[in-house]
Protein backbone atom coordinates (compact mmCIF):
# COMPACT_ATOMS: atom_id res chain seq x y z
CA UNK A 1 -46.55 -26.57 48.11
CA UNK A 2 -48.32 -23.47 47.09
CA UNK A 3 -51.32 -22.65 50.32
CA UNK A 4 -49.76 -25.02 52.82
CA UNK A 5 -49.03 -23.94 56.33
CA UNK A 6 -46.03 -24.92 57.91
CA UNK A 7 -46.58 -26.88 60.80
CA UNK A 8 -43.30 -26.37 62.83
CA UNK A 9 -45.36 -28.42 65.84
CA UNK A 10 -45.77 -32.21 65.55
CA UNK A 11 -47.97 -32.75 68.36
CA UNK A 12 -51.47 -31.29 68.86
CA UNK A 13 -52.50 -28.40 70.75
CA UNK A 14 -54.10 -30.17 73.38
CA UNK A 15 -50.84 -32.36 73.58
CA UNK A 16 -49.41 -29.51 73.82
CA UNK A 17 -51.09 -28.35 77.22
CA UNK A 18 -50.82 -31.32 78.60
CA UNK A 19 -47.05 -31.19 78.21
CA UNK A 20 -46.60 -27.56 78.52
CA UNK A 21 -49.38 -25.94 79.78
CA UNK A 22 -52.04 -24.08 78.49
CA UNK A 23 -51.07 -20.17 78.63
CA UNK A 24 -46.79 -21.55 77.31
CA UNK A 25 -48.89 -23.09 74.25
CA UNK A 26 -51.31 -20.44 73.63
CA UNK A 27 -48.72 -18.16 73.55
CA UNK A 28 -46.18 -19.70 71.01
CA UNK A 29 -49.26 -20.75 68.86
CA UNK A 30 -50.09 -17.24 68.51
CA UNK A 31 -46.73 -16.19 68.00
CA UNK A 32 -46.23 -18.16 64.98
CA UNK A 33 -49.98 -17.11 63.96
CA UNK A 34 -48.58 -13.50 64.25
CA UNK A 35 -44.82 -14.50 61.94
CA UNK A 36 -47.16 -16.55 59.48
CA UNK A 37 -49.28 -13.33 58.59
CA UNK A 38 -46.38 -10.90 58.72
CA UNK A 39 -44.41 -12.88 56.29
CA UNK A 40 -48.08 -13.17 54.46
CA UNK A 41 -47.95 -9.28 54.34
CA UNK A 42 -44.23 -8.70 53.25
CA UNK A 43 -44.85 -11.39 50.49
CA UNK A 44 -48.65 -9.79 49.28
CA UNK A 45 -47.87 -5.92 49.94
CA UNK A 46 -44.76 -5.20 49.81
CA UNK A 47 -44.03 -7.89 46.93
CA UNK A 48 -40.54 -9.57 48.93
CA UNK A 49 -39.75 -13.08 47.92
CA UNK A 50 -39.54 -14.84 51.75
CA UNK A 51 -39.95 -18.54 51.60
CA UNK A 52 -42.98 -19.62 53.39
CA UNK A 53 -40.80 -22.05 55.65
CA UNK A 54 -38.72 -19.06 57.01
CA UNK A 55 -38.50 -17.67 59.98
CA UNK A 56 -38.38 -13.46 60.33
CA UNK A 57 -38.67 -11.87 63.69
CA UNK A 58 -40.83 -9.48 64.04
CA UNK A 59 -38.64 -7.11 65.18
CA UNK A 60 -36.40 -8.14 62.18
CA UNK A 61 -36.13 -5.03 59.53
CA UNK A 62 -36.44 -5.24 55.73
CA UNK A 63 -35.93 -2.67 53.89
CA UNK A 64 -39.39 -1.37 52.08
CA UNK A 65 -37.12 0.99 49.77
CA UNK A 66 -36.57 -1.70 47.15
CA UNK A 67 -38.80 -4.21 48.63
CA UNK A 68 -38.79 -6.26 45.83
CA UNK A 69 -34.98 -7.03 45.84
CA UNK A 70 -35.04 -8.99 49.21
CA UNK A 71 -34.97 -13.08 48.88
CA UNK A 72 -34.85 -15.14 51.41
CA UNK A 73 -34.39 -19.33 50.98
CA UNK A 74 -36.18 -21.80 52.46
CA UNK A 75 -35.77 -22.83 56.46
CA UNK A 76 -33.63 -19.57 56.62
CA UNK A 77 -33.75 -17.35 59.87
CA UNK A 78 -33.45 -13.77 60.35
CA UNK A 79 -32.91 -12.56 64.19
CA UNK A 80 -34.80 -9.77 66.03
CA UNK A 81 -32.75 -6.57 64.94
CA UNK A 82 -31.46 -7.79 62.32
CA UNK A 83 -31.30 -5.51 59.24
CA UNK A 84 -31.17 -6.28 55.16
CA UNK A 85 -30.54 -3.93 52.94
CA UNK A 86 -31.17 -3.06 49.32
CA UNK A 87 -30.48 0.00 48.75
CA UNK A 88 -27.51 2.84 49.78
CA UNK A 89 -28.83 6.42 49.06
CA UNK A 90 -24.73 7.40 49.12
CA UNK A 91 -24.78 5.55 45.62
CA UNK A 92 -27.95 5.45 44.39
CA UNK A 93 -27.94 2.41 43.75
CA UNK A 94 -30.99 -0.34 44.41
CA UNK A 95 -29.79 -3.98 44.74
CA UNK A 96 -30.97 -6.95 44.98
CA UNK A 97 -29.96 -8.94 48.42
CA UNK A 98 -30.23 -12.94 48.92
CA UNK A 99 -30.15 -14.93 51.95
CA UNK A 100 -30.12 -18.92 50.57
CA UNK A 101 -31.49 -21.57 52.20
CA UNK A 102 -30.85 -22.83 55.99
CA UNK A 103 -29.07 -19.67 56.82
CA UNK A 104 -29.13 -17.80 59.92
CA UNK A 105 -28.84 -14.01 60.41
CA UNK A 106 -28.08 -13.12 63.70
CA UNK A 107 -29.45 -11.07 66.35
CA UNK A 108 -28.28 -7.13 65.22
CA UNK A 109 -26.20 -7.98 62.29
CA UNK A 110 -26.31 -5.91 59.15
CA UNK A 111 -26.42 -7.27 55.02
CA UNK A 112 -25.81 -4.81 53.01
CA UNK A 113 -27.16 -4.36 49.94
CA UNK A 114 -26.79 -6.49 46.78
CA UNK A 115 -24.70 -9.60 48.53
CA UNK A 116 -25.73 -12.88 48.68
CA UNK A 117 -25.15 -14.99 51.55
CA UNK A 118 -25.11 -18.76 50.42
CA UNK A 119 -26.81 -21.59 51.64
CA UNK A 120 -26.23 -23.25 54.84
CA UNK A 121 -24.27 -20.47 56.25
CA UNK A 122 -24.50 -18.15 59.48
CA UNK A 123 -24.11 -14.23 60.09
CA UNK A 124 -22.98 -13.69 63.63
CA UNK A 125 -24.85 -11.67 65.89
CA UNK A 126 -23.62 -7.87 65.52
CA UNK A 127 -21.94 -8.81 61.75
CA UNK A 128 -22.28 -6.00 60.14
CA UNK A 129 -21.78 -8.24 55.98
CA UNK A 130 -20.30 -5.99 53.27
CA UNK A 131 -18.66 -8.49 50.94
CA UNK A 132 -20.97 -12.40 49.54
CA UNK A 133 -20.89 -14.65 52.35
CA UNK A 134 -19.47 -18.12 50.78
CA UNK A 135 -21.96 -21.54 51.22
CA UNK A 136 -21.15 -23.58 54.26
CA UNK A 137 -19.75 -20.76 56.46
CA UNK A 138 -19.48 -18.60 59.58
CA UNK A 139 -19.32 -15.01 59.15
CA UNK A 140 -18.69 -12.81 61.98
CA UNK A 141 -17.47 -9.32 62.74
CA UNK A 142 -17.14 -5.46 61.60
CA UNK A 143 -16.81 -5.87 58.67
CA UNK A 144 -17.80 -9.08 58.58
CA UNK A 145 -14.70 -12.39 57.88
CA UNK A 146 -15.16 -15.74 57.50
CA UNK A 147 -14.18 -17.18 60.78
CA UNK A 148 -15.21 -21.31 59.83
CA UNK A 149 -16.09 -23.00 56.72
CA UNK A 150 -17.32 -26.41 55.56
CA UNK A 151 -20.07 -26.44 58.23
CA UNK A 152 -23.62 -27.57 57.72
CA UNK A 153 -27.00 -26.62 58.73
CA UNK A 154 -30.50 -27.70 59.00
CA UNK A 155 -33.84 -25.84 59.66
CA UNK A 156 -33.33 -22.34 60.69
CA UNK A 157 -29.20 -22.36 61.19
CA UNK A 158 -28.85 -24.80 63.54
CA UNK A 159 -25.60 -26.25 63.23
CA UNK A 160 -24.95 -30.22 62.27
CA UNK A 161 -21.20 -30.27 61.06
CA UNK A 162 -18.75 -27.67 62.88
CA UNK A 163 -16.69 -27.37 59.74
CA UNK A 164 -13.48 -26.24 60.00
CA UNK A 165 -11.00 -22.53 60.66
CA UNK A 166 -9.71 -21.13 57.54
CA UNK A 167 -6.08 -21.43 56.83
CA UNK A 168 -4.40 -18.48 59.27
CA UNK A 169 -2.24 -17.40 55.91
């Protein structure tokens, strides 16, 4: 729905100090003030195509030299350091990168540019991706292998089905 904030709370604010306090609830409500108006100016300024129910630290980094080439899905997560890419100066070449929906990009991992990592999967933290991350999977490493597939996720990553190894062949 075009103009509707997400509400990630279900209880009000002063629910909220009752059952947390009032400086715990201040505090988170302002954080996700602050992520709302960030993703508000990557979206408006810098023309990237973020979902408006996603969540991107702010001390996450997208890359403003081909801003328009980043996409991230709906209820997708990126992690404080991590970094997407879309472009490599060694190549010249500017790419476009997508993250699909309820995926999770972990704390310090890398995408490189022009993948696609599909929906409902997760990028380990410290991954460093250079090849498309497959739907339903676990990436993790450098470079980056598919350690578990056939998983599923809900809002941000969070995992609901452990899926399975891949075949050790």
């Amino acid at each position: 729905m075009p103009g509707k904030v997400f509400q990630r709370y279900p209880d009000t604010f002063f629910e909220a100090v009752s059952n947390y306090g009032f400086i715990p609830t201040c505090r988170t409500r302002l954080r996700d003030l602050l992520l709302y108006l960030r993703r508000l100016y990557l979206v408006k300024v810098w023309k990237m195509d973020i979902h408006p129910m996603t969540l991107v630290s702010l001390k996450a980094v997208l890359d403003r030299t081909y801003p328009r080439g980043i996409h991230i899905g709906e209820g997708s997560a990126v992690n404080f350091g991590a970094v997407i890419l879309t472009h490599d100066v060694v190549v010249g070449k500017h790419a476009h990168t997508h993250i699909g929906k309820y995926c999770m990009v972990g704390a310090r991992s890398i995408v490189m540019p022009g993948l696609t990592v599909g929906d409902h999967s997760v990028i380990a933290a410290g991954a460093v991706v250079t090849k498309d991350v497959p739907p339903n999977s676990i990436v993790a490493g450098n470079p980056a292998k598919v350690i578990r597939t056939g998983i599923m996720t809900t809002n941000w990553g969070k995992l609901t089905d452990k899926g399975t190894k891949p075949d050790e062949g």
